[in-house]
Protein backbone atom coordinates (compact mmCIF):
# COMPACT_ATOMS: atom_id res chain seq x y z
CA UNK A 1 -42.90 125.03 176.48
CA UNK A 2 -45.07 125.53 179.86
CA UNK A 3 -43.81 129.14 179.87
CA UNK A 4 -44.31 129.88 176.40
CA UNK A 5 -48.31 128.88 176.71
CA UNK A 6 -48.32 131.47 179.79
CA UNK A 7 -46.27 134.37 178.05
CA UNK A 8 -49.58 133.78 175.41
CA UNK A 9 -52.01 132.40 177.39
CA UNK A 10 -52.39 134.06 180.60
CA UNK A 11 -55.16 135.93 181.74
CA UNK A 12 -57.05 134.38 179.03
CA UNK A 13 -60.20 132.50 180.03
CA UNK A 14 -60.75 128.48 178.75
CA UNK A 15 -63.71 127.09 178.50
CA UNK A 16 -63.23 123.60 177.74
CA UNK A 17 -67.15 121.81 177.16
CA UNK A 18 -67.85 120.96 173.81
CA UNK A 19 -71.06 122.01 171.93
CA UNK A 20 -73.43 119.63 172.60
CA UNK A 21 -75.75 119.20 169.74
CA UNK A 22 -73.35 118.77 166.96
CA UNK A 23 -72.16 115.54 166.24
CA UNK A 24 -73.20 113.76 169.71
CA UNK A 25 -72.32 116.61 171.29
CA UNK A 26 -74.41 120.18 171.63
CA UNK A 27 -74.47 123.44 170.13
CA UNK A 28 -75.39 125.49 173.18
CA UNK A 29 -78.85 126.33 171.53
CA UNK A 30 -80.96 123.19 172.40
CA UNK A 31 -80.15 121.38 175.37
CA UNK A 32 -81.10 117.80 175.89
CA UNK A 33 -80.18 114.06 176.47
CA UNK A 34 -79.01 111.84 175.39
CA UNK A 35 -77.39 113.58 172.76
CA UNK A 36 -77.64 112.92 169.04
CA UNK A 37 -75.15 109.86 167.68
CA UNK A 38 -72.71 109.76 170.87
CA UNK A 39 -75.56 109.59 173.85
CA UNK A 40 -73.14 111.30 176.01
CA UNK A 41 -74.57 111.86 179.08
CA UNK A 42 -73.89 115.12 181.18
CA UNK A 43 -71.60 112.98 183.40
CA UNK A 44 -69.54 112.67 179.51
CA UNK A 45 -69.56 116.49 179.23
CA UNK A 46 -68.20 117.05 182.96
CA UNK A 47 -65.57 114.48 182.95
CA UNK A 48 -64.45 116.01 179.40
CA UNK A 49 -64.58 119.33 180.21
CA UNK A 50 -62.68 118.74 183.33
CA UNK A 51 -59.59 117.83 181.21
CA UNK A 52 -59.16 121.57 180.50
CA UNK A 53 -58.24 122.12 184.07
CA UNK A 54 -54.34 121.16 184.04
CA UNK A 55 -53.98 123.06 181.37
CA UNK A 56 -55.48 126.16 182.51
CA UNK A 57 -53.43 125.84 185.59
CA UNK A 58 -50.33 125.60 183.88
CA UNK A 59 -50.33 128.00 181.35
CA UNK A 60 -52.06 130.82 183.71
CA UNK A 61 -55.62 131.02 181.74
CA UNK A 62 -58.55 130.93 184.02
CA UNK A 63 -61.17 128.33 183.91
CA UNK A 64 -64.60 128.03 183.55
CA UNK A 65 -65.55 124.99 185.43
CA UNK A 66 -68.76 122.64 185.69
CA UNK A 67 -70.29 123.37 189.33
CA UNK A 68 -71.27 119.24 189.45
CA UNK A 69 -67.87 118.36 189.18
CA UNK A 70 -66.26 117.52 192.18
CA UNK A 71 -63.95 120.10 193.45
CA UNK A 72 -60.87 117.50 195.10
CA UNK A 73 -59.94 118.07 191.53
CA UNK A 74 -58.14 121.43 192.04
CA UNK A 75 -56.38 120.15 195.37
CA UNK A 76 -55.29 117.07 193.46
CA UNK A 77 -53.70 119.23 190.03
CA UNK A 78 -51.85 121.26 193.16
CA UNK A 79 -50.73 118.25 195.18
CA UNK A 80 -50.17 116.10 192.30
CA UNK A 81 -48.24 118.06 189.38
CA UNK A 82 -47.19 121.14 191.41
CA UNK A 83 -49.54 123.23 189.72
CA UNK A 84 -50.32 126.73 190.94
CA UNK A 85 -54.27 127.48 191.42
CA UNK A 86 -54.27 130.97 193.08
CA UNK A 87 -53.10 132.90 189.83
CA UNK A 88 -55.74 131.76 188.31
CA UNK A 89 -59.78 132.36 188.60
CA UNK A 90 -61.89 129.37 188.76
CA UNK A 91 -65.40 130.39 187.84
CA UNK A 92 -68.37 128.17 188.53
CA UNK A 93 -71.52 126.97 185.77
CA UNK A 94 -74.13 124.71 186.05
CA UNK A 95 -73.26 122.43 183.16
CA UNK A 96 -76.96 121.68 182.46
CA UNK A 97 -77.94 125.40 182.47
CA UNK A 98 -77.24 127.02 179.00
CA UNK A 99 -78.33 130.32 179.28
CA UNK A 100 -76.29 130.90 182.41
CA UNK A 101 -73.26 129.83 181.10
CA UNK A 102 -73.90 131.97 177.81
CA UNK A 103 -74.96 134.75 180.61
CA UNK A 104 -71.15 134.41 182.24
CA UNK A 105 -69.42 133.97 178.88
CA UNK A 106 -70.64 137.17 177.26
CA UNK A 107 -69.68 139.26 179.75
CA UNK A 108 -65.79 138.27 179.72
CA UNK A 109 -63.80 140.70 178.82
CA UNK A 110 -63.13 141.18 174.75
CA UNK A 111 -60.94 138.67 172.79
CA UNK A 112 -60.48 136.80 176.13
CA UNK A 113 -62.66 133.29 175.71
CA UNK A 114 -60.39 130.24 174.35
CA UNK A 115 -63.03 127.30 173.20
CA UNK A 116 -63.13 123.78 171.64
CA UNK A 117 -65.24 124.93 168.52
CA UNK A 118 -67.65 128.00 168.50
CA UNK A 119 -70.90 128.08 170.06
CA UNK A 120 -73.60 130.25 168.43
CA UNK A 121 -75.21 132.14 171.23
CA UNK A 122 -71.65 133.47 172.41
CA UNK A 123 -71.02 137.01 171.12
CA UNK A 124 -68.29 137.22 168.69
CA UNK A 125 -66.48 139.96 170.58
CA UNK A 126 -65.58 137.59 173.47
CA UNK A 127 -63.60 135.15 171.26
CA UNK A 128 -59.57 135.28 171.51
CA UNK A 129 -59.70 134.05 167.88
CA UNK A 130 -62.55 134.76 165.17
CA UNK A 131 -65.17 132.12 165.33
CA UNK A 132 -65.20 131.62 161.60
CA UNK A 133 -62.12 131.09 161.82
CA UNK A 134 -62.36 128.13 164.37
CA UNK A 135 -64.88 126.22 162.45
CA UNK A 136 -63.64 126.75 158.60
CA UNK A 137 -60.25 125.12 160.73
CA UNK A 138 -61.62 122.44 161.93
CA UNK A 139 -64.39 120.77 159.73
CA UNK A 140 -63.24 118.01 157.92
CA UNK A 141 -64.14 119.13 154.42
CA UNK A 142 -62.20 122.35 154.73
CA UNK A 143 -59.26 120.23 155.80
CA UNK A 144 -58.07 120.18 152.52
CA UNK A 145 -57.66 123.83 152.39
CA UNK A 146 -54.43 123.77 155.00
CA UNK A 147 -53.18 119.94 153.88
CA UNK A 148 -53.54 120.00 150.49
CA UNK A 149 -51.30 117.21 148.67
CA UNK A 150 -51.50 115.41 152.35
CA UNK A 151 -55.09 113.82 152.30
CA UNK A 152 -57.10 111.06 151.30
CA UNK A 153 -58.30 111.57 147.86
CA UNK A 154 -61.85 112.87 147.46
CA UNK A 155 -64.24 110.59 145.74
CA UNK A 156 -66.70 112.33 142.94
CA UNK A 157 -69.33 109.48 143.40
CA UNK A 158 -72.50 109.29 144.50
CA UNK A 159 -73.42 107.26 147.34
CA UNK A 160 -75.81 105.17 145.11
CA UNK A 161 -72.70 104.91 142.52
CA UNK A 162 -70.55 103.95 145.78
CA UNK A 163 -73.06 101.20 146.97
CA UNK A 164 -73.23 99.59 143.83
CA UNK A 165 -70.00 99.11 144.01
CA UNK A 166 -67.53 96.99 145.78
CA UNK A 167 -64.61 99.22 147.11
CA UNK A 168 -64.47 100.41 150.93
CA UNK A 169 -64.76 103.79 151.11
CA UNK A 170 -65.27 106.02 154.23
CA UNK A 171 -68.08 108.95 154.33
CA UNK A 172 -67.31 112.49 156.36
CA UNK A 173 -69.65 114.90 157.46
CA UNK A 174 -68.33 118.46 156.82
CA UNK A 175 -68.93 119.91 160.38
CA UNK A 176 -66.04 120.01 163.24
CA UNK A 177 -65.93 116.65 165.61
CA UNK A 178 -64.25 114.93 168.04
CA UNK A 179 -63.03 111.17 168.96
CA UNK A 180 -64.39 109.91 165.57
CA UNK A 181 -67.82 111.51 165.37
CA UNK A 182 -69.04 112.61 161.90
CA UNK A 183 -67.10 109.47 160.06
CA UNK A 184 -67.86 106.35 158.80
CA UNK A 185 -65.85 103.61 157.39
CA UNK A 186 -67.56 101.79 154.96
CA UNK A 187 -65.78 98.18 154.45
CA UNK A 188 -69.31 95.90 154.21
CA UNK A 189 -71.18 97.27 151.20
CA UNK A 190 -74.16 95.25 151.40
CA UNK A 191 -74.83 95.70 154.97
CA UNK A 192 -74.40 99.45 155.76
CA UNK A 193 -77.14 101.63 156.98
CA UNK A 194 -77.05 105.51 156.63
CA UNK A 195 -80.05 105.90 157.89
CA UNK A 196 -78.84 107.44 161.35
CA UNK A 197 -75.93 109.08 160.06
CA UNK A 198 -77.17 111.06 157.54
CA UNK A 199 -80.50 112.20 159.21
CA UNK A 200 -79.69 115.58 159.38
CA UNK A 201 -78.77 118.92 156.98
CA UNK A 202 -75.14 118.42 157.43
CA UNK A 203 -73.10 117.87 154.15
CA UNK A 204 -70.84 114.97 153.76
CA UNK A 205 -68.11 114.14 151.31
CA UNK A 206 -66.37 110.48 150.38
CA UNK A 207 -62.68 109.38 151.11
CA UNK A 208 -61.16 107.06 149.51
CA UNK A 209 -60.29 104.24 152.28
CA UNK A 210 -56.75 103.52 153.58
CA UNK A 211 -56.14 100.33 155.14
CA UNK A 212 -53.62 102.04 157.04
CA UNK A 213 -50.01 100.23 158.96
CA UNK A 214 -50.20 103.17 161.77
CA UNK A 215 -51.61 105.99 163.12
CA UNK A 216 -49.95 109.46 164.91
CA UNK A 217 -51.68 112.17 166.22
CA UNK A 218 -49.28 115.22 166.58
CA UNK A 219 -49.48 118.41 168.54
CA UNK A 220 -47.97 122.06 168.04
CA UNK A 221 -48.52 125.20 170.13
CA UNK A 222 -48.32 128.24 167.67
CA UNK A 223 -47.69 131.57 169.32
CA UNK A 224 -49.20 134.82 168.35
CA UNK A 225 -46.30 135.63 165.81
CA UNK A 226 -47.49 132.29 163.68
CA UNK A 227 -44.47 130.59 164.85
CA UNK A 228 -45.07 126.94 165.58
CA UNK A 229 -43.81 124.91 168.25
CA UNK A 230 -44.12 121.03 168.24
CA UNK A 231 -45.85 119.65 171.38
CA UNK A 232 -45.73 115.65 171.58
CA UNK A 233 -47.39 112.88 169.64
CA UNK A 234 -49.54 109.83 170.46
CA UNK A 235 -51.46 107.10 168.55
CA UNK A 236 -54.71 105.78 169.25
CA UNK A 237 -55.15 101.87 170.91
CA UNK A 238 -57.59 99.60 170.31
CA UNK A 239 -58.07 96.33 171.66
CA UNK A 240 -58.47 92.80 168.97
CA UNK A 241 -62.12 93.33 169.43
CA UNK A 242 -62.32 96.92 168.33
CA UNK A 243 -62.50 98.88 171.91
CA UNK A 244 -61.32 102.04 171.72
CA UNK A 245 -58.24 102.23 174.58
CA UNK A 246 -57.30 105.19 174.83
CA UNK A 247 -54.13 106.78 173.30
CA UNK A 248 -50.46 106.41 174.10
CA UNK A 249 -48.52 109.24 174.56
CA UNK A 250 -44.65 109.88 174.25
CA UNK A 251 -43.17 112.62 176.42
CA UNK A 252 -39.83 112.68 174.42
CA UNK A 253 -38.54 112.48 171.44
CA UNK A 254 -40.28 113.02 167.54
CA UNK A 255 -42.49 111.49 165.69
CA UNK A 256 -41.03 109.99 162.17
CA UNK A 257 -38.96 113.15 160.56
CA UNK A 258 -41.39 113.26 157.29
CA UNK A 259 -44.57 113.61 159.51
CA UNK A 260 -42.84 116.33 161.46
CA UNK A 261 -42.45 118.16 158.41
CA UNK A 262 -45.85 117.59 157.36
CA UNK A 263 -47.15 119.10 160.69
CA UNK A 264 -45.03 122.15 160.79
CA UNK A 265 -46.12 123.19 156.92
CA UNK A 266 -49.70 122.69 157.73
CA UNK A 267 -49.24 124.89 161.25
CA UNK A 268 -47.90 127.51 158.85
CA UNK A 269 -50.89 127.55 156.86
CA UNK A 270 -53.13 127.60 159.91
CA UNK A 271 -51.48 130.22 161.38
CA UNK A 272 -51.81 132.36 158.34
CA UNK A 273 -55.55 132.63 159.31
CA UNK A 274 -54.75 134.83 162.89
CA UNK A 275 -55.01 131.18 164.47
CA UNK A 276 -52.75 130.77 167.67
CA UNK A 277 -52.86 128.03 170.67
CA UNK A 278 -53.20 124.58 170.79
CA UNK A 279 -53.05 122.39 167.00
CA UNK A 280 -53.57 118.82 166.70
CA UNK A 281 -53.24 116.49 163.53
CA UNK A 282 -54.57 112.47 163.19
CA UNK A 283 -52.69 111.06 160.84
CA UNK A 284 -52.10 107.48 159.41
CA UNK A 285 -49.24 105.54 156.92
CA UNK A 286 -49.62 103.37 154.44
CA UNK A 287 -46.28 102.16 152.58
CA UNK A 288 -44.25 105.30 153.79
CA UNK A 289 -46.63 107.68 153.19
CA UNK A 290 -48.51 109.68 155.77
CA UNK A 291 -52.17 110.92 155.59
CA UNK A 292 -53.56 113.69 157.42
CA UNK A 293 -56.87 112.58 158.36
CA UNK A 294 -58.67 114.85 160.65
CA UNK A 295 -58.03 118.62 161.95
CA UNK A 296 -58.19 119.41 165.89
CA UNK A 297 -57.24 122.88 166.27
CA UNK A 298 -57.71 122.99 169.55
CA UNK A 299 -56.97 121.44 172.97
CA UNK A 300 -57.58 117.82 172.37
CA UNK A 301 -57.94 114.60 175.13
CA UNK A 302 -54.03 114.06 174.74
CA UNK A 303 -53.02 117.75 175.05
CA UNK A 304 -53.12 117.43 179.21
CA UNK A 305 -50.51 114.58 179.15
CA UNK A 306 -48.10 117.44 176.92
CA UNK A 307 -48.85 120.04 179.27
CA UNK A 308 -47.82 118.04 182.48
CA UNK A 309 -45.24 116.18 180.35
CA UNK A 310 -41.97 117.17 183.06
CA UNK A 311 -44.37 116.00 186.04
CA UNK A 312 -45.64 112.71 184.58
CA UNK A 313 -42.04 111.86 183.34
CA UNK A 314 -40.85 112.46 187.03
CA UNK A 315 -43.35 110.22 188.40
CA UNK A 316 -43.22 107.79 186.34
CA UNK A 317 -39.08 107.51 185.20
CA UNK A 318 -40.39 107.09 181.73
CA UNK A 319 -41.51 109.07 178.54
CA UNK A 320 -44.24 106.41 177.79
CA UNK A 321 -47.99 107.29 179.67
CA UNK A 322 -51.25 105.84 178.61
CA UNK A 323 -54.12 108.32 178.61
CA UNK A 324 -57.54 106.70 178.78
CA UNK A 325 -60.88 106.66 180.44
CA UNK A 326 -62.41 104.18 183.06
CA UNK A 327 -65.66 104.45 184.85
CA UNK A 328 -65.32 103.54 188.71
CA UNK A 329 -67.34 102.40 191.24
CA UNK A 330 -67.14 104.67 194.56
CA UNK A 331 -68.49 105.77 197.35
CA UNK A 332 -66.98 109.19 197.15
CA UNK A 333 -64.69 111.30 194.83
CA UNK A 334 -61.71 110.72 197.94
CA UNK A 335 -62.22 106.88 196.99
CA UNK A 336 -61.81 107.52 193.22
CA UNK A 337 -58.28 109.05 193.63
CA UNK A 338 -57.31 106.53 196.32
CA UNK A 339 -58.14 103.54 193.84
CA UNK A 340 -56.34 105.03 190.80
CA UNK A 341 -53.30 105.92 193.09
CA UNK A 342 -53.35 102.43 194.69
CA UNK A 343 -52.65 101.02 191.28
CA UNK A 344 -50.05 103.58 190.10
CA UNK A 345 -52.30 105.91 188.16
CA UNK A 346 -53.42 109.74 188.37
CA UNK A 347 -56.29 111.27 187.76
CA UNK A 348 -56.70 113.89 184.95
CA UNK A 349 -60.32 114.12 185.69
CA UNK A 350 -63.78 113.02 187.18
CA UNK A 351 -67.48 113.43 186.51
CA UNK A 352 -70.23 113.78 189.30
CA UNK A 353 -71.61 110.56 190.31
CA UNK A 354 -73.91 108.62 188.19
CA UNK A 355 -77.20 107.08 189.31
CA UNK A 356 -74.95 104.12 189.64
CA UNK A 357 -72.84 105.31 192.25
CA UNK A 358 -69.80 105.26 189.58
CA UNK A 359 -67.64 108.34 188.70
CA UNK A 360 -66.63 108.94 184.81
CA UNK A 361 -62.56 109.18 184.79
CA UNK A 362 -60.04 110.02 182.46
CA UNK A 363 -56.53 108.33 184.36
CA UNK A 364 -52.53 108.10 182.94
CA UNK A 365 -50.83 105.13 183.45
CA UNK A 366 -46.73 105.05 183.22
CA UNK A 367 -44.60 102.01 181.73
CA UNK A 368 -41.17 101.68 180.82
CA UNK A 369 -42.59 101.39 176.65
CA UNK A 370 -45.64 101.85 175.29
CA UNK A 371 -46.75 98.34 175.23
CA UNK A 372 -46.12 98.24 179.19
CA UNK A 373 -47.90 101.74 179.92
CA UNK A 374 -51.08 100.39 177.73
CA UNK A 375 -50.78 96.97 179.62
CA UNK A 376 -50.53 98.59 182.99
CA UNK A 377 -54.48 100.41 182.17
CA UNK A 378 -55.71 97.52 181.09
CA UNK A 379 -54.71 95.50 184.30
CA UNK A 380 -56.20 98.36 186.39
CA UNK A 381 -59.55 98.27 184.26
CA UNK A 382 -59.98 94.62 184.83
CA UNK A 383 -59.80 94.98 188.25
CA UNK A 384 -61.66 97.73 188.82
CA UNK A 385 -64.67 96.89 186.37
């Protein structure tokens, strides 16, 4: 797979920070913090951005990195998983300086910029893959369009109609997200407040809710011929209390046959569009039946534990790896790796300090199953917290 992503990849320039002002995150045309509905703090953005790095490493693209993170990160991709940094160009932006990195990014060479979702102020030339493109893809109400017959019905209420009723429902809000931004799962009628969520110009739609036995997320590469390729699957954790844990990933093997299926009709109706690279799908199952319930076409948190799936397999003697994020207390990057190492993770990536002398990390964590490789995080978070 690694050398299909460089025969279509290389030379191609990733530039892995989401837009900040949509959804908790930005836009590129107003910078501030903290941000909207997430509050992620620059340290977020860095550490999040810095996930693009393995990939760009292994499939040959060159990467536009965040000059605050801290650079042991290159060294430790080369040391680590074998990864090859000289073939590629590592080019430096100050993450809190929009107009320089717009500056940089406009003057890459045509059809050469690979993104999480479009920025405005970046000239349309630049992008490998038409802009419109990437965001008719990936909002949530157009979702329909490419999984039709494999979604959540849509609900012609009103909210007031919905509120005055007694049925869960869950509200969307039409623009591209990430990690659960732009949704809301209405289960308490009487007690929910909108007043934060729908404070802004963005449309929204209603879902009927699933009270749903499992969820998948599933990944395909599709190459510039529109042929797709699947990539791995995960499913999101949570703990008893509702903390969000991360996702598990498996290395080998499928995902259920009649989800593959699913996956590989709606990658043939993305790539229809000129769409090629990275294509994730959340799903869920009720009763045998799956739901597609979100499009990420794009690189997504998981995609770095496909990429490196031979090296994290080799370290670990097992297809099962947790992929989550901990925030550590250090007095230097050195001392970050050196406590994830000394309990049997490795870092994917690392933020700048914080004015609490911690460093934001995302970390994988091996087990012989799934249950064993989420276990083995969660032991390493309580000691480390």
């Amino acid at each position: 797979m690694n050398e299909l992503m460089k025969n279509e990849m290389k030379g191609l320039y990733l530039f892995n920070k989401y837009p900040e002002i949509i959804n908790g995150k930005d836009k590129g045309t107003v910078h501030k913090f903290p941000f909207i509905e997430g509050n992620y703090s620059s340290h977020t953005i860095v550490v999040e951005t810095m996930r693009g790095l393995p990939i760009a490493l292994a499939s040959g693209m060159n990467f536009l990195m965040p000059e605050q993170a801290p650079k042991i990160q290159i060294e430790y991709h080369k040391e680590t998983f074998g990864l090859e940094t000289k073939a590629v160009e590592i080019i430096p932006f100050d993450n809190e300086n929009p107009e320089e990195y717009e500056s940089i990014i406009n003057n890459l060479p045509e059809k050469s910029l690979i993104v999480l979702q479009p920025y405005d102020n970046f000239l349309e030339k630049v992008y490998s893959v038409d802009p419109k493109v990437l965001w008719k893809l990936n909002s949530k109400s157009n979702l329909i369009e490419i999984a039709e017959g494999f979604t959540p019905k849509r609900i012609k209420k009103s909210l007031e109609q919905l509120l005055a009723g007694t049925t869960p429902f869950v509200v969307k809000k039409s623009y591209p997200g990430a990690a659960g931004d732009g949704v809301k799962v209405v289960k308490d009628i009487k007690n929910v407040d909108f007043s934060s969520f729908l404070n802004d110009d963005h449309p929204f739609f209603v879902e009927e809710f699933i009270d749903f036995q499992h969820n998948y997320g599933i990944q395909f590469f599709i190459d510039k011929q529109g042929q797709s390729h699947y990539f791995g699957h995960n499913y999101q954790q949570t703990s008893q209390e509702g903390e969000f844990l991360g996702v598990t990933c498996f290395l080998g093997g499928n995902p259920p046959s009649e989800l593959l299926d699913i996956g590989y009709e709606i990658c043939e109706n993305i790539a229809k569009t000129g769409y090629f690279g990275f294509a994730g799908l959340d799903s869920i199952t009720k009763d045998g039946k799956y739901y597609i319930i979100d499009p990420n076409i794009r690189i997504t948190a998981s995609t770095p534990a496909f990429v490196l799936k031979e090296q994290l397999m080799d370290i670990y003697g097992s297809p099962f790896v947790q992929l989550s994020f901990v925030e550590i207390k250090a007095k230097s990057p050195v001392q970050v790796v050196e406590t994830i190492d000394k309990y049997g993770g490795k870092l994917l990536s690392m933020s700048h300090p914080t004015e609490k002398e911690s460093y934001k990390c995302y970390a994988f964590f091996g087990g012989s199953s799934p249950e064993m490789a989420l276990d083995n995080f969660i032991k390493f978070k309580e000691v480390t917290q």
